[in-house]
Protein backbone atom coordinates (compact mmCIF):
# COMPACT_ATOMS: atom_id res chain seq x y z
CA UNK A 1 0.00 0.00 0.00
CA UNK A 2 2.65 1.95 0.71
CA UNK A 3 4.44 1.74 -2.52
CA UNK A 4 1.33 2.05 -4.27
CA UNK A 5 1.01 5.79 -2.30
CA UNK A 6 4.21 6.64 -3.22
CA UNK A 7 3.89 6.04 -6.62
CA UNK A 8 0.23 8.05 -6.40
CA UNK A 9 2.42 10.93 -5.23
CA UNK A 10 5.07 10.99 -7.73
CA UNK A 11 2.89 11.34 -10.41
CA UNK A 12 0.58 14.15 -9.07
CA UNK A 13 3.76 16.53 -8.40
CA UNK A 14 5.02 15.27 -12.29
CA UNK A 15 0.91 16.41 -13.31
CA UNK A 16 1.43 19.64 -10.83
CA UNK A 17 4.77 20.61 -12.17
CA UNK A 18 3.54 20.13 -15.85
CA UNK A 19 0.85 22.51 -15.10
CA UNK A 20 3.02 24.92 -13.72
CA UNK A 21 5.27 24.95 -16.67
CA UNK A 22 2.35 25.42 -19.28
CA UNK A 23 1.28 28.75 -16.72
CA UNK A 24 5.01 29.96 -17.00
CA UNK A 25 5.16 29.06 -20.94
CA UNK A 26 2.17 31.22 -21.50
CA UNK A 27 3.18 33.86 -19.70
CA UNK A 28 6.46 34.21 -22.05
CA UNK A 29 4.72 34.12 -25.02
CA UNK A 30 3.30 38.06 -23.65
CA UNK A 31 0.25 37.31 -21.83
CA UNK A 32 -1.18 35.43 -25.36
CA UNK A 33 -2.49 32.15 -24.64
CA UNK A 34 -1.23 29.56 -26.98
CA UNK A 35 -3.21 25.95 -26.81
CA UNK A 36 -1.02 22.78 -26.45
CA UNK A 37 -4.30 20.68 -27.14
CA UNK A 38 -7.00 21.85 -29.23
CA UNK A 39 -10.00 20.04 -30.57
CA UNK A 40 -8.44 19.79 -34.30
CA UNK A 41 -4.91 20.60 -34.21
CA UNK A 42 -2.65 22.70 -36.07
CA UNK A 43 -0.78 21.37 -39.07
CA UNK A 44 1.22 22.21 -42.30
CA UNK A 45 -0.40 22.37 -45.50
CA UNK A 46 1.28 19.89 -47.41
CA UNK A 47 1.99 17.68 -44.41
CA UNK A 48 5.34 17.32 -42.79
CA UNK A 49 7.08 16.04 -46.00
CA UNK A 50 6.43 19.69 -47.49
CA UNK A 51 8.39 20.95 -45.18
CA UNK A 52 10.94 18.29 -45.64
CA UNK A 53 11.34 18.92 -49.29
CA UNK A 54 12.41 22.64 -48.62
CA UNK A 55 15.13 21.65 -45.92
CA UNK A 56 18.77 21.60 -47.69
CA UNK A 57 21.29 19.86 -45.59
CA UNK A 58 24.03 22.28 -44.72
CA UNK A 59 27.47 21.97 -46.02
CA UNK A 60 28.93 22.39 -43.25
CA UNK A 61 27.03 19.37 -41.68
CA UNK A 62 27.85 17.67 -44.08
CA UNK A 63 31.30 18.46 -43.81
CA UNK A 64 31.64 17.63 -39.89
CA UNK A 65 29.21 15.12 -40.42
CA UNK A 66 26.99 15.65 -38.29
CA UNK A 67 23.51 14.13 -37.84
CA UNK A 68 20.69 13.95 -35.59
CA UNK A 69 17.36 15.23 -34.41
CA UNK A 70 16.26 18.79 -34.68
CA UNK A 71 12.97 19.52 -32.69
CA UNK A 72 11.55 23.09 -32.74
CA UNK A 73 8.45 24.51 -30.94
CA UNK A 74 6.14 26.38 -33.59
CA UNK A 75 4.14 29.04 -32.82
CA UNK A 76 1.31 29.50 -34.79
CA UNK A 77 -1.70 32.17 -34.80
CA UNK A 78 -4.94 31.81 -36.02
CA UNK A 79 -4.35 32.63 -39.03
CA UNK A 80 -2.11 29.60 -39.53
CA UNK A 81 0.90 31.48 -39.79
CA UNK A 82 3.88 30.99 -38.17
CA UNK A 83 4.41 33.79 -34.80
CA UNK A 84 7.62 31.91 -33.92
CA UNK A 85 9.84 29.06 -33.70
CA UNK A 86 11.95 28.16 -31.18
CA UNK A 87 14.72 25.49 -30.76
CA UNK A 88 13.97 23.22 -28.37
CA UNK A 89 16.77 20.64 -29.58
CA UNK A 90 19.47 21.27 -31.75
CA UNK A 91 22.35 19.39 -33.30
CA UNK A 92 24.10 22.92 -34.67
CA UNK A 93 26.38 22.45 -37.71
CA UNK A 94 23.38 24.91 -38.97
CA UNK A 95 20.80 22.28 -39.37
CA UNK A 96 19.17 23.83 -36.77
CA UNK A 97 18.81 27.82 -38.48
CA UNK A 98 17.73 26.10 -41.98
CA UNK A 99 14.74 24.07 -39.80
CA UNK A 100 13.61 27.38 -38.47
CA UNK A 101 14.19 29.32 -41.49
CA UNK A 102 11.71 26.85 -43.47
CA UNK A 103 9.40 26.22 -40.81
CA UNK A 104 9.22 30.25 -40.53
CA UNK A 105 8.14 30.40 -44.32
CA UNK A 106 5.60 27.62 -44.23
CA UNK A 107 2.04 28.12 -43.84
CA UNK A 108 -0.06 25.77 -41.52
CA UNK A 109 -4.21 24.86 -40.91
CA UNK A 110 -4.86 26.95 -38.23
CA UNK A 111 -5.74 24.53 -34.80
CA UNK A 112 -9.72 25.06 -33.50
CA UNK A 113 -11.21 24.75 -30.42
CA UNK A 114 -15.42 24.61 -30.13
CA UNK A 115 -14.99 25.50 -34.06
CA UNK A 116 -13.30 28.49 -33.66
CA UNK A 117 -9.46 29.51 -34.81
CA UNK A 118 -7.33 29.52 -31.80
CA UNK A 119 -3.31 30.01 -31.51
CA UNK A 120 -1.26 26.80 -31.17
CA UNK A 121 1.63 25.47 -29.74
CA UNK A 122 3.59 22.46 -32.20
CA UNK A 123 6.05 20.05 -31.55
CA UNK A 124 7.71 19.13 -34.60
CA UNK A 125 10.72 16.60 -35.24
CA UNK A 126 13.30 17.31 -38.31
CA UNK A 127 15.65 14.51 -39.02
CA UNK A 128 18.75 14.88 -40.63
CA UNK A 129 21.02 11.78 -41.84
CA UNK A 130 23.49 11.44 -44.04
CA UNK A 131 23.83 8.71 -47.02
């Protein structure tokens, strides 16, 4: 019983400090509320393998050789365009300034809550690999 209360416990400060962090990532984004979870979601027009298509891998990531995950938070209004992007991985070598400059120029389906447009936060994964 015991264990079973401790493991209650753990996971209601992990829900508790989630929360918290969604208050404080709203409040840097200037008082704006952007939705992690919306009834239909944000997404690019085209899909993710539009975006892929515009992403040219570096030279000098090619040159280091350096691969790996890129995964940037996107910002987008409810417009469906794109307020900002921010890096929350990077593997440098400047794979990680070409995901943001394409993501930047990419339009997206704006996400809706009760049927109406509403500003979204996305998650998105880039992959880059050498052949």
């Amino acid at each position: 019983m015991n264990y079973i209360y401790k493991i209650f416990s753990l996971l209601m400060t992990v829900v508790i400090f989630s929360a918290t962090e969604v208050n404080a990532n709203q409040k840097q984004t200037g008082g704006e509320e952007y939705l992690l979870v919306a009834e239909k979601m944000a997404a690019p027009i085209g899909g993710l393998d539009a975006i892929m298509k515009k992403i040219n891998y570096p030279n000098a990531a090619k040159q280091l050789k350096i691969e790996g995950r890129v995964i940037v938070l996107v910002l987008i209004d409810e417009k469906g365009g794109v307020d900002d992007v921010r890096v929350v991985r990077g593997i440098g070598g400047g794979c990680d300034e070409e995901v943001v400059r394409v993501v930047r120029g990419h339009k997206f389906t704006p996400a809706e809550d009760k049927g109406v447009p509403v500003k979204s936060k996305l998650s998105m994964p880039f992959q880059f690999r050498l052949n």
